[in-house]
Protein backbone atom coordinates (compact mmCIF):
# COMPACT_ATOMS: atom_id res chain seq x y z
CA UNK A 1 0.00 0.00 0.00
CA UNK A 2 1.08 3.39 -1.27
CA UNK A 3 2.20 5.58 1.61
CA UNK A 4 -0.04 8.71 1.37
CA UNK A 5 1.18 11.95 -0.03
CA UNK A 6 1.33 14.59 2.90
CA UNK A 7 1.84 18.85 1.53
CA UNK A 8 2.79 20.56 4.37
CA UNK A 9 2.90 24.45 3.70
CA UNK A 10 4.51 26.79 6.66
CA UNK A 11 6.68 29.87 6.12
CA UNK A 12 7.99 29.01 9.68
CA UNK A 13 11.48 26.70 8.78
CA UNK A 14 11.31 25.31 12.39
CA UNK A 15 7.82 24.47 12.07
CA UNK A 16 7.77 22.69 8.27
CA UNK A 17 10.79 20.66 9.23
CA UNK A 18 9.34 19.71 12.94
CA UNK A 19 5.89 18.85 11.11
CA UNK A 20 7.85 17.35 7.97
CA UNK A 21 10.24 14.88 10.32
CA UNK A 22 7.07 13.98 12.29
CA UNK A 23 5.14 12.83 9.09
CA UNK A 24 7.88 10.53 7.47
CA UNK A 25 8.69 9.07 10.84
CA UNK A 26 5.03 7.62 10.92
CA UNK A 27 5.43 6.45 7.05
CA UNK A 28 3.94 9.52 5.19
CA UNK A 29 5.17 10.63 2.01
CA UNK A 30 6.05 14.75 2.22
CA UNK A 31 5.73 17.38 0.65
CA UNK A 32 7.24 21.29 1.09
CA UNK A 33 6.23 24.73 0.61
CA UNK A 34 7.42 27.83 2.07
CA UNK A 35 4.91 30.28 1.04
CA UNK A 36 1.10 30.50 -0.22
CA UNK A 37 2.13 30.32 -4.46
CA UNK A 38 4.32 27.60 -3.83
CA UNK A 39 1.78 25.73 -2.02
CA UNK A 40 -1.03 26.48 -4.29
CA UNK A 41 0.82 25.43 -7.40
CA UNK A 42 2.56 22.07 -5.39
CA UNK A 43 -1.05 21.14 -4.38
CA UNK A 44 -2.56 21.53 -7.98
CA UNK A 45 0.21 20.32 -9.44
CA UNK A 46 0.77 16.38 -6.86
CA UNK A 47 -2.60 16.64 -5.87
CA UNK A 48 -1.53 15.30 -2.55
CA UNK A 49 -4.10 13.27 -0.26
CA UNK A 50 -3.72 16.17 2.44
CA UNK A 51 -2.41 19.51 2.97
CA UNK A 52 -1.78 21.13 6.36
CA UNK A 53 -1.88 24.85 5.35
CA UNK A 54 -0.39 27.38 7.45
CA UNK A 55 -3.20 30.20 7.64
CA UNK A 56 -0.28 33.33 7.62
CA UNK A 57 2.31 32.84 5.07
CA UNK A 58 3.61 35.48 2.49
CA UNK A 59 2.89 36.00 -1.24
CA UNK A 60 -0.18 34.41 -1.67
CA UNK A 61 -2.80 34.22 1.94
CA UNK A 62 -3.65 30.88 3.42
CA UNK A 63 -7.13 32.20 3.09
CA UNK A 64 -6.56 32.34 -1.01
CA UNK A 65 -4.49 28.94 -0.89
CA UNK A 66 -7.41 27.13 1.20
CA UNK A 67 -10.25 28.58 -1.63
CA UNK A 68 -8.65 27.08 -4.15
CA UNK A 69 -7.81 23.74 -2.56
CA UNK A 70 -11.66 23.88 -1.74
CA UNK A 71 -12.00 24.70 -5.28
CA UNK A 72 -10.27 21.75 -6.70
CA UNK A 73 -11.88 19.05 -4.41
CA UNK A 74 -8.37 19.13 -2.55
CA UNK A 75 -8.95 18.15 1.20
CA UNK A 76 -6.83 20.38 3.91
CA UNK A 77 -6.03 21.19 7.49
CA UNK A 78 -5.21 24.61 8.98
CA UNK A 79 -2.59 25.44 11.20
CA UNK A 80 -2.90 28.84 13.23
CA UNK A 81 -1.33 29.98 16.15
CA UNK A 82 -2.80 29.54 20.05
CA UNK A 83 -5.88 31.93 20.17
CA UNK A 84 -6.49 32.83 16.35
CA UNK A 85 -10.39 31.69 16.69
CA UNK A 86 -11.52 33.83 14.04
CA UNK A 87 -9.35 32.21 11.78
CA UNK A 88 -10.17 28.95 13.05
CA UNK A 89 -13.57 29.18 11.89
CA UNK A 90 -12.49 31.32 8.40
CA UNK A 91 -10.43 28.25 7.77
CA UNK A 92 -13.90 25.75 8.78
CA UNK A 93 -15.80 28.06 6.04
CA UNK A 94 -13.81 27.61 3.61
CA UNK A 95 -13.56 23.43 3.72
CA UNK A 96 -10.48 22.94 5.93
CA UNK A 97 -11.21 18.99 7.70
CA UNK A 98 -9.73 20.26 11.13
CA UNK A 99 -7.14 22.67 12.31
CA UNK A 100 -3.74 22.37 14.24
CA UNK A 101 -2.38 24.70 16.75
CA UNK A 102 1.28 26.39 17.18
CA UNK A 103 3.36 25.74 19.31
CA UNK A 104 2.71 22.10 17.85
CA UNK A 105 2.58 19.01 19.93
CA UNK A 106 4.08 16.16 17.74
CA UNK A 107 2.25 13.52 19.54
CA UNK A 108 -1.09 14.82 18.76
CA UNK A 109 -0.06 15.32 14.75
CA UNK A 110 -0.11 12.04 13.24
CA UNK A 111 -4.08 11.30 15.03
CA UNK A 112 -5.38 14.56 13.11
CA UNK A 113 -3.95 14.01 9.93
CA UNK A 114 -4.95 10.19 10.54
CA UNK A 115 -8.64 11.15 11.17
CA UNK A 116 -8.69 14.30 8.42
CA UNK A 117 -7.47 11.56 5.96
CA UNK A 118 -10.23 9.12 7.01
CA UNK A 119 -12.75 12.07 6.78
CA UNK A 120 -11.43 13.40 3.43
CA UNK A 121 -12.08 9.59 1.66
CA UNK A 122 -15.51 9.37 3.51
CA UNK A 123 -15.96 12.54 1.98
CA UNK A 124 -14.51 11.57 -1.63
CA UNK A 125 -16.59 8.49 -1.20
CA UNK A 126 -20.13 10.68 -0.56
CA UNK A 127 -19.32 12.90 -3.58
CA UNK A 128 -18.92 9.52 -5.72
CA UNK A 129 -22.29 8.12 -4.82
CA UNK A 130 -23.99 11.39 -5.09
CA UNK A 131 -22.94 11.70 -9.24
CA UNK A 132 -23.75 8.05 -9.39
CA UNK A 133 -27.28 8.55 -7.86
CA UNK A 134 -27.74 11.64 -10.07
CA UNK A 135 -26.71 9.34 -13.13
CA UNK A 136 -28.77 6.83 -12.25
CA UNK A 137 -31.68 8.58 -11.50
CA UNK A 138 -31.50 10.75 -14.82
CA UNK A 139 -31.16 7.40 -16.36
CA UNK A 140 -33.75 5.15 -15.07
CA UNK A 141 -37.02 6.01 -14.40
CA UNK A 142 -37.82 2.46 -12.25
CA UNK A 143 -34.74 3.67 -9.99
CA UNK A 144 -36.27 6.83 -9.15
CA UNK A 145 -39.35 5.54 -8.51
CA UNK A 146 -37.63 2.75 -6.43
CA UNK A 147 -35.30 5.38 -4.22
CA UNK A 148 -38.28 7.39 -3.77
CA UNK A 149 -40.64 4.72 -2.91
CA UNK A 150 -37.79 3.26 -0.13
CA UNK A 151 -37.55 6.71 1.49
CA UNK A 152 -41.19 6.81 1.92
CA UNK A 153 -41.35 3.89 3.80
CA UNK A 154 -37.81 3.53 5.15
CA UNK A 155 -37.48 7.10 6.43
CA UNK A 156 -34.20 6.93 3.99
CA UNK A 157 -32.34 9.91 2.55
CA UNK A 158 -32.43 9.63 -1.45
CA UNK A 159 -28.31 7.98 -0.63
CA UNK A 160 -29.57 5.72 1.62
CA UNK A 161 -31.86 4.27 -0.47
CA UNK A 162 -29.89 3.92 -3.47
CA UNK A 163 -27.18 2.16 -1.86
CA UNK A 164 -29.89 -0.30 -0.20
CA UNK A 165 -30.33 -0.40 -4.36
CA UNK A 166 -27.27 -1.23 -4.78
CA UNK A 167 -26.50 -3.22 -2.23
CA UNK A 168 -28.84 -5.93 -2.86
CA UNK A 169 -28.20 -5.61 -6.82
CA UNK A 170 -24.36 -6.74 -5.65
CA UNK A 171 -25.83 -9.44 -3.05
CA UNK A 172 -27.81 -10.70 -6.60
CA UNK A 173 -25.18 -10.31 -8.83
CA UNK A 174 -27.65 -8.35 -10.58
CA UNK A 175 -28.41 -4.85 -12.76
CA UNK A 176 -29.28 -2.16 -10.17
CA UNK A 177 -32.06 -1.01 -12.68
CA UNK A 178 -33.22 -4.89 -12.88
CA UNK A 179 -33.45 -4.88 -8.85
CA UNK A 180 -35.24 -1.21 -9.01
CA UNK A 181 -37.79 -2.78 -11.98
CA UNK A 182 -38.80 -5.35 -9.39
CA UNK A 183 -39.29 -3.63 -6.28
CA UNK A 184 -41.34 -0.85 -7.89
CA UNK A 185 -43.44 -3.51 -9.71
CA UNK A 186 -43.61 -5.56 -6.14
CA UNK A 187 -44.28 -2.27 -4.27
CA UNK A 188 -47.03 -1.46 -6.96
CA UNK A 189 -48.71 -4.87 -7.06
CA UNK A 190 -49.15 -4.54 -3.19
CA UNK A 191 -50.37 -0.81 -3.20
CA UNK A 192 -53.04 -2.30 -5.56
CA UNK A 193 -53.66 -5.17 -3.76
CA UNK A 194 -54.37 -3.09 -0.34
CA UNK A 195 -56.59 -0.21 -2.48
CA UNK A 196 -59.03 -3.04 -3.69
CA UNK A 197 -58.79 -4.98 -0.47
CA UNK A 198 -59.77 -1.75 1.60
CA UNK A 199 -62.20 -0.64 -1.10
CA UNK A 200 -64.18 -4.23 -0.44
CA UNK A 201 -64.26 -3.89 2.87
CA UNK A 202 -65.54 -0.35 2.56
CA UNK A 203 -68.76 -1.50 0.33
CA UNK A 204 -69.16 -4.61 2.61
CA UNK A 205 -69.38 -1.97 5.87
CA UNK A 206 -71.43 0.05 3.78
CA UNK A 207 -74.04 -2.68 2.62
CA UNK A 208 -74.31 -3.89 6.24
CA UNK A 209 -74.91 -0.37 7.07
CA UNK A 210 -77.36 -0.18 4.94
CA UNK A 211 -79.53 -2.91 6.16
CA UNK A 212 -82.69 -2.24 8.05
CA UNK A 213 -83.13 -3.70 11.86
CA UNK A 214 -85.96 -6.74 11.55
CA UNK A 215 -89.67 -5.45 12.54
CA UNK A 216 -91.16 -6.16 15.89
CA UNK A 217 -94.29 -7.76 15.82
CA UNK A 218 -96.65 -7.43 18.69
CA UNK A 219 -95.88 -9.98 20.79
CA UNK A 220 -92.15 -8.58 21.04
CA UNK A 221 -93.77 -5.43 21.42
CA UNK A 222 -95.75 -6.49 24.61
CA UNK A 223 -93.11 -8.63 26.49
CA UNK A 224 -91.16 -5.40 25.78
């Protein structure tokens, strides 16, 4: 397995080699840049599977940097100085995963990028179903019916349902379009089953309703 491909960005020297060091000692693959064009152009150009993005460097802002690593679908983490909340929520606006704060603690380094690198793939991964749903939907006409049918009655969201779709079209070995044919037509056979089942019990209520109560003669009448 590929070691994944780390940029670190900081104007600091002290800080990119302390961060740098830290990342290749826990088997990360890294990457340099000592000011905001350098990083921008490094990131578009490797594409790396994280950046940690110094918020205040020269030439170009972090603030510019982390817009167009938004931009590009490139996944990042900010690192500010002790007390720079403001930016700490700038950087959450503009798509940064998490943040890390100078003076750095080495120990606590390798966990955030760790979990920002598990949230960025989570993240890839939602983006890929939600152009697959949209293709699929656009496609298929039984599939939308199918997704919208399961969040009805599964309280879904519209990815939820598609990947119970899916899901069982893999178990099957099947078409996800041939699995989305058959539940529509099964969910439509039993919506028409139920509508004339409950409209013959509604004329049978009805026609008993309808019937009058047996006359008393007078003998009932009397021992009445």
């Amino acid at each position: 397995m590929e070691a994944a491909v780390v940029l670190v960005a900081d104007d600091n020297p002290e800080d990119l080699e302390l961060i740098s060091r830290g990342l290749r000692e826990a088997g990360f693959s890294v990457l340099q840049a000592r000011n905001g064009d350098e990083a921008e152009q490094l990131a578009l150009d490797q594409q790396p599977d994280l950046t940690i993005l110094d918020l205040r460097m020269p030439m170009k802002d972090g603030f510019e940097v982390a817009q167009s690593l938004n931009e590009a679908g490139l996944p990042f983490i900010s690192l500010t100085s002790y007390g720079e909340q403001e930016m700490v929520e700038r950087a959450a606006e503009a798509g940064s995963l998490a943040y890390l704060v100078k003076p750095l603690d080495v120990e606590q380094l390798v966990p955030a990028v760790q979990a920002a690198l598990r949230a960025a793939d989570e993240k890839r991964h939602m983006k890929a179903n939600m152009e697959q749903m949209d293709k699929a939907l656009s496609q298929s006409r039984e599939i939308s019916m199918a997704v919208g049918i399961l969040m009805e009655r599964c309280n879904f969201t519209a990815i939820q349902a598609f990947d119970a779709l899916r899901d069982e079209a893999r178990t099957q070995r099947r078409r996800i379009a041939d699995i989305a044919a058959e539940y529509f037509q099964a969910a439509e056979t039993l919506h028409d089953m139920t509508h004339r089942m409950a409209r013959r019990a509604e004329e049978k209520a009805r026609r008993k309703g309808t019937k009058r109560a047996p006359r008393r003669g007078p003998a009932a009448r009397l021992q009445g």
